[in-house]
Every structure is written in C-alpha cells, then in structure tokens.
N, C-alpha and C. Protein backbone atom coordinates (compact mmCIF):
# COMPACT_ATOMS: atom_id res chain seq x y z
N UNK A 1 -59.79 -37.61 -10.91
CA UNK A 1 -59.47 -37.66 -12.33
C UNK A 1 -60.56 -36.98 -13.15
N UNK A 2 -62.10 -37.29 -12.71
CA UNK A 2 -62.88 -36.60 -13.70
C UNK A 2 -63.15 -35.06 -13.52
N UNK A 3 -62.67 -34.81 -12.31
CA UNK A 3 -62.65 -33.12 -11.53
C UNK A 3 -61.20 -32.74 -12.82
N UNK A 4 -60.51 -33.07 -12.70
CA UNK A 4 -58.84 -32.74 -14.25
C UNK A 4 -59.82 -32.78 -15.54
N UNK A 5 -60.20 -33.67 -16.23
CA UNK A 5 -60.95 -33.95 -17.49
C UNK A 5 -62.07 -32.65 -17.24
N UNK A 6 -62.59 -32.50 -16.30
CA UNK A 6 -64.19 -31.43 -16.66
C UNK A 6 -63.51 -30.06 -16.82
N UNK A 7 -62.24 -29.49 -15.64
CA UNK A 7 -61.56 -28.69 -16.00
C UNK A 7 -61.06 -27.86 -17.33
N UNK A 8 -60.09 -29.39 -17.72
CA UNK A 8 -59.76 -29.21 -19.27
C UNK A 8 -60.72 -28.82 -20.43
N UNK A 9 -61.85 -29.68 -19.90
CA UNK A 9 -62.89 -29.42 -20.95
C UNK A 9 -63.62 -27.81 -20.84
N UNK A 10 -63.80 -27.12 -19.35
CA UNK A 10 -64.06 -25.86 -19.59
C UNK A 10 -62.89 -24.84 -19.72
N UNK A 11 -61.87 -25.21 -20.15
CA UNK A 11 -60.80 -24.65 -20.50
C UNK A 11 -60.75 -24.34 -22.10
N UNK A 12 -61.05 -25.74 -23.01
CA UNK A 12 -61.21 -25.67 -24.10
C UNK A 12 -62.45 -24.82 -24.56
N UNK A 13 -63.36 -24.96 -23.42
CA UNK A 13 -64.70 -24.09 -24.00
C UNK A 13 -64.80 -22.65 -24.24
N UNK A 14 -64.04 -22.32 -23.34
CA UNK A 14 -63.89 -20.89 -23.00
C UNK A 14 -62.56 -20.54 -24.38
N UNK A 15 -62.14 -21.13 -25.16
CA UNK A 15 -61.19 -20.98 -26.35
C UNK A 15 -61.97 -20.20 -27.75
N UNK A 16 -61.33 -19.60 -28.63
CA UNK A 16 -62.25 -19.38 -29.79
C UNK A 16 -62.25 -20.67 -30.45
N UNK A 17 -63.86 -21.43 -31.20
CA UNK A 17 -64.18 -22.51 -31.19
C UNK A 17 -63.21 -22.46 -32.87
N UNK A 18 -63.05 -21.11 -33.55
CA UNK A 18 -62.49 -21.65 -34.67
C UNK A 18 -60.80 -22.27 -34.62
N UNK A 19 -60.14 -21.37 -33.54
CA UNK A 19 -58.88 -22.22 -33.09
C UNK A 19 -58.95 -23.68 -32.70
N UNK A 20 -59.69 -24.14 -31.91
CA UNK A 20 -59.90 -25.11 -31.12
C UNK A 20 -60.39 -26.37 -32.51
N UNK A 21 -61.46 -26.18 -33.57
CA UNK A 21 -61.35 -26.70 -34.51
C UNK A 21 -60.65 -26.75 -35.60
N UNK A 22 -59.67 -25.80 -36.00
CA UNK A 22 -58.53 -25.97 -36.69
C UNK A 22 -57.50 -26.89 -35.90
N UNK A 23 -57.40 -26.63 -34.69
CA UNK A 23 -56.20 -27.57 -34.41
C UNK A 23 -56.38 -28.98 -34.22
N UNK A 24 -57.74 -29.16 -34.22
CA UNK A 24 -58.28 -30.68 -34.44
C UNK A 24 -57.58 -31.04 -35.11
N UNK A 25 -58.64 -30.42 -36.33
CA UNK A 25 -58.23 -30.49 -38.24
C UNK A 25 -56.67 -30.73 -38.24
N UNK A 26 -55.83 -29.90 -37.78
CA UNK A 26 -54.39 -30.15 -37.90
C UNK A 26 -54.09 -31.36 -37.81
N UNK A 27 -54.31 -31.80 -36.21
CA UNK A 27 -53.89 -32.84 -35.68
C UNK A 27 -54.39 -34.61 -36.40
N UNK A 28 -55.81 -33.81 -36.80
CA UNK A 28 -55.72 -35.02 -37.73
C UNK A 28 -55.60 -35.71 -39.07
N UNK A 29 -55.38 -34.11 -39.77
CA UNK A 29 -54.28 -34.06 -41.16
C UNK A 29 -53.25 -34.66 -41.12
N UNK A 30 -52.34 -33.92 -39.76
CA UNK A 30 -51.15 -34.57 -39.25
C UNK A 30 -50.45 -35.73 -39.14
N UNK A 31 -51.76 -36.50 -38.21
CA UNK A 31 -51.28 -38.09 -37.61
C UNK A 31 -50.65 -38.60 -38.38
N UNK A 32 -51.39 -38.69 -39.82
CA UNK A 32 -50.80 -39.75 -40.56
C UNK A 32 -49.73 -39.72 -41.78
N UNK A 33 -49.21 -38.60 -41.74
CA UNK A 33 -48.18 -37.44 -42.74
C UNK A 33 -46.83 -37.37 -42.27
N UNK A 34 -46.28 -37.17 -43.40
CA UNK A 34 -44.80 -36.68 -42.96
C UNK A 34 -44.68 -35.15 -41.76
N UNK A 35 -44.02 -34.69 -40.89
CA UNK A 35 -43.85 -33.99 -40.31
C UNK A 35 -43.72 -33.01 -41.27
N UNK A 36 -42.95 -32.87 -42.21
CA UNK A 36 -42.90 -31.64 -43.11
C UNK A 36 -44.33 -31.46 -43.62
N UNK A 37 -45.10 -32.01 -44.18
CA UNK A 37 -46.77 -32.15 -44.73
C UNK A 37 -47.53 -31.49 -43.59
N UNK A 38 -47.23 -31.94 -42.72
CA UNK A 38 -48.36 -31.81 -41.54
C UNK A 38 -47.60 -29.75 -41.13
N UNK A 39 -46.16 -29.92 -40.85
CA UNK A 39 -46.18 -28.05 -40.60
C UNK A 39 -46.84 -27.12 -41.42
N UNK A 40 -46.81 -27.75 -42.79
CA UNK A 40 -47.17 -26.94 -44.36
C UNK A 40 -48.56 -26.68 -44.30
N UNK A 41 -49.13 -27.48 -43.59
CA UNK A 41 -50.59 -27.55 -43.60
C UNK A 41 -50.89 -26.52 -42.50
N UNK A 42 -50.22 -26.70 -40.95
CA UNK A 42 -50.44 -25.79 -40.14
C UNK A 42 -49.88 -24.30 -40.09
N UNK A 43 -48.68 -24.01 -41.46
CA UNK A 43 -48.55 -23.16 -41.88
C UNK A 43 -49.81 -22.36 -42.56
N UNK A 44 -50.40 -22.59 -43.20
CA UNK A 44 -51.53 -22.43 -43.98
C UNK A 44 -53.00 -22.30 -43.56
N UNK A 45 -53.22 -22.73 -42.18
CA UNK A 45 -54.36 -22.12 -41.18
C UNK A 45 -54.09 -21.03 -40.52
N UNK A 46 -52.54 -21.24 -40.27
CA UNK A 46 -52.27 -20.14 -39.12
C UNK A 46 -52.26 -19.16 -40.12
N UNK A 47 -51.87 -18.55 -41.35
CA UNK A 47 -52.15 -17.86 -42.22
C UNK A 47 -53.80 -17.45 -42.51
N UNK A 48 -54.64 -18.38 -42.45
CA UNK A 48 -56.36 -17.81 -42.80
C UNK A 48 -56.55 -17.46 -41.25
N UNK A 49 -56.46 -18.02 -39.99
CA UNK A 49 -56.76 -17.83 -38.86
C UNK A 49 -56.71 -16.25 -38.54
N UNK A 50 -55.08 -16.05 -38.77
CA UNK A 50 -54.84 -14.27 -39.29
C UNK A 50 -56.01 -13.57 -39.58
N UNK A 51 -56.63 -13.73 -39.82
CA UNK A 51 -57.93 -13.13 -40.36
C UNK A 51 -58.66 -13.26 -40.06
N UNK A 52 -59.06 -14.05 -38.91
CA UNK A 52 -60.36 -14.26 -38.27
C UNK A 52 -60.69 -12.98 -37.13
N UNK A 53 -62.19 -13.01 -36.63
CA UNK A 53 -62.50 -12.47 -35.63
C UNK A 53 -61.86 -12.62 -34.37
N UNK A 54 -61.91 -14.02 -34.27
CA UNK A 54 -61.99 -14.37 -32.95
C UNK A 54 -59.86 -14.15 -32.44
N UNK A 55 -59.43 -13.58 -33.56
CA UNK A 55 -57.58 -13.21 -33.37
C UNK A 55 -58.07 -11.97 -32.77
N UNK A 56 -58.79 -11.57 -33.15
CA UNK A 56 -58.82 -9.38 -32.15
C UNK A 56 -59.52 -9.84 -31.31
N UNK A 57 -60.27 -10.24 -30.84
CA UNK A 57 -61.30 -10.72 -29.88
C UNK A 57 -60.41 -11.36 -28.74
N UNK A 58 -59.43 -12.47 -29.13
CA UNK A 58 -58.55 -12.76 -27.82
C UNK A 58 -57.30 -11.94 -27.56
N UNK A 59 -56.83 -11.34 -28.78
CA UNK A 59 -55.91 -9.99 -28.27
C UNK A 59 -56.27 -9.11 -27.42
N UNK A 60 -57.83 -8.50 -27.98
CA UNK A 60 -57.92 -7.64 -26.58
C UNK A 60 -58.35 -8.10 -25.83
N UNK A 61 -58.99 -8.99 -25.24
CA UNK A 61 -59.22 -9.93 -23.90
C UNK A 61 -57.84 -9.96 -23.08
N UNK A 62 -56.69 -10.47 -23.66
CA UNK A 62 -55.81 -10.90 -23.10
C UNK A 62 -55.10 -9.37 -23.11
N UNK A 63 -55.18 -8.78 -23.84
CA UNK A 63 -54.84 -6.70 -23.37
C UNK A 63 -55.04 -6.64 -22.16
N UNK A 64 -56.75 -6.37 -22.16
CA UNK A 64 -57.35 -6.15 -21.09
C UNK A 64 -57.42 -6.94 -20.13
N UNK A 65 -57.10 -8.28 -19.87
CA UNK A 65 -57.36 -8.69 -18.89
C UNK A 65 -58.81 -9.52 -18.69
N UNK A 66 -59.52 -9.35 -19.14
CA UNK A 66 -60.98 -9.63 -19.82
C UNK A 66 -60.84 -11.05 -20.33
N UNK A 67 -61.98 -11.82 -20.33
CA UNK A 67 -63.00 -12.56 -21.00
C UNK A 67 -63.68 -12.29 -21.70
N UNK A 68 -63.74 -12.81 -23.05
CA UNK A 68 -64.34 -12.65 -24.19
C UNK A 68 -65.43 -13.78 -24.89
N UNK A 69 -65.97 -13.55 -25.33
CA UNK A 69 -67.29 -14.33 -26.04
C UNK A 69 -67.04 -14.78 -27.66
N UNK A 70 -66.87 -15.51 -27.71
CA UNK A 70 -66.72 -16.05 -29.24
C UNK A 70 -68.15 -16.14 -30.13
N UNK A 71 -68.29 -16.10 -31.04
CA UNK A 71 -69.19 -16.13 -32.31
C UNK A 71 -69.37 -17.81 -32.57
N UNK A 72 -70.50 -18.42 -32.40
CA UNK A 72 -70.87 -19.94 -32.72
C UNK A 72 -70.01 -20.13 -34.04
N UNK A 73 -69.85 -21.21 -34.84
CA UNK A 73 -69.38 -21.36 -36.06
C UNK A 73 -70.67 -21.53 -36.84
C-alpha cells in the first residue's frame, strides 16, 4: 500500500506545481458549493491557467515525448 501512495505522490511531483495547486484550490472551493458554483469557478482557472508557462512546457513535453521541468511557484 505505501509502495501505491509513494508512486502517486511522484506522479503528482513530476506535474506542473501550478496545475496541481489550482486543482486543490478547486476542489476545495468546490466541496462545499453548489455543482454549478464550483464548474464556474473551475471555468475561470482553466481560463488564467491558459496562460501559464507551465501549458507550453507540458505541450511540448508531451509533443516530444520528453520530460519537462517546471518553474518553483
């Protein structure tokens, strides 16, 4: 079980950290909201996210085939 959990966790690491903390943020905008509140909201990251680095950075990784390096926050 903790060999699954350490996995997951270098799965998430290897993610761009600003995705990986927006979808926190989502999830915990979310919990406690109407389902319509909570899409509106994840409408509205996935809109600024658009614009981030780390969107060309895993496009061409995933182009190429490649591993990519994310920028600390």
């Amino acid at each position: 079980a903790i060999q699954q959990v350490l996995e997951v966790a270098r799965g998430i690491a290897l993610k761009s950290p600003v995705a990986v903390q927006m979808t926190k943020k989502s999830l915990v905008y979310s919990q406690s909201r109407p389902n319509k509140d909570g899409l509106e909201h994840i409408k509205l990251i996935n809109q600024a996210m658009l614009q981030s680095d780390d969107l060309k950075k895993a496009a061409m990784a995933t182009a190429t085939k490649t591993e990519t390096e994310f920028d600390n926050l």
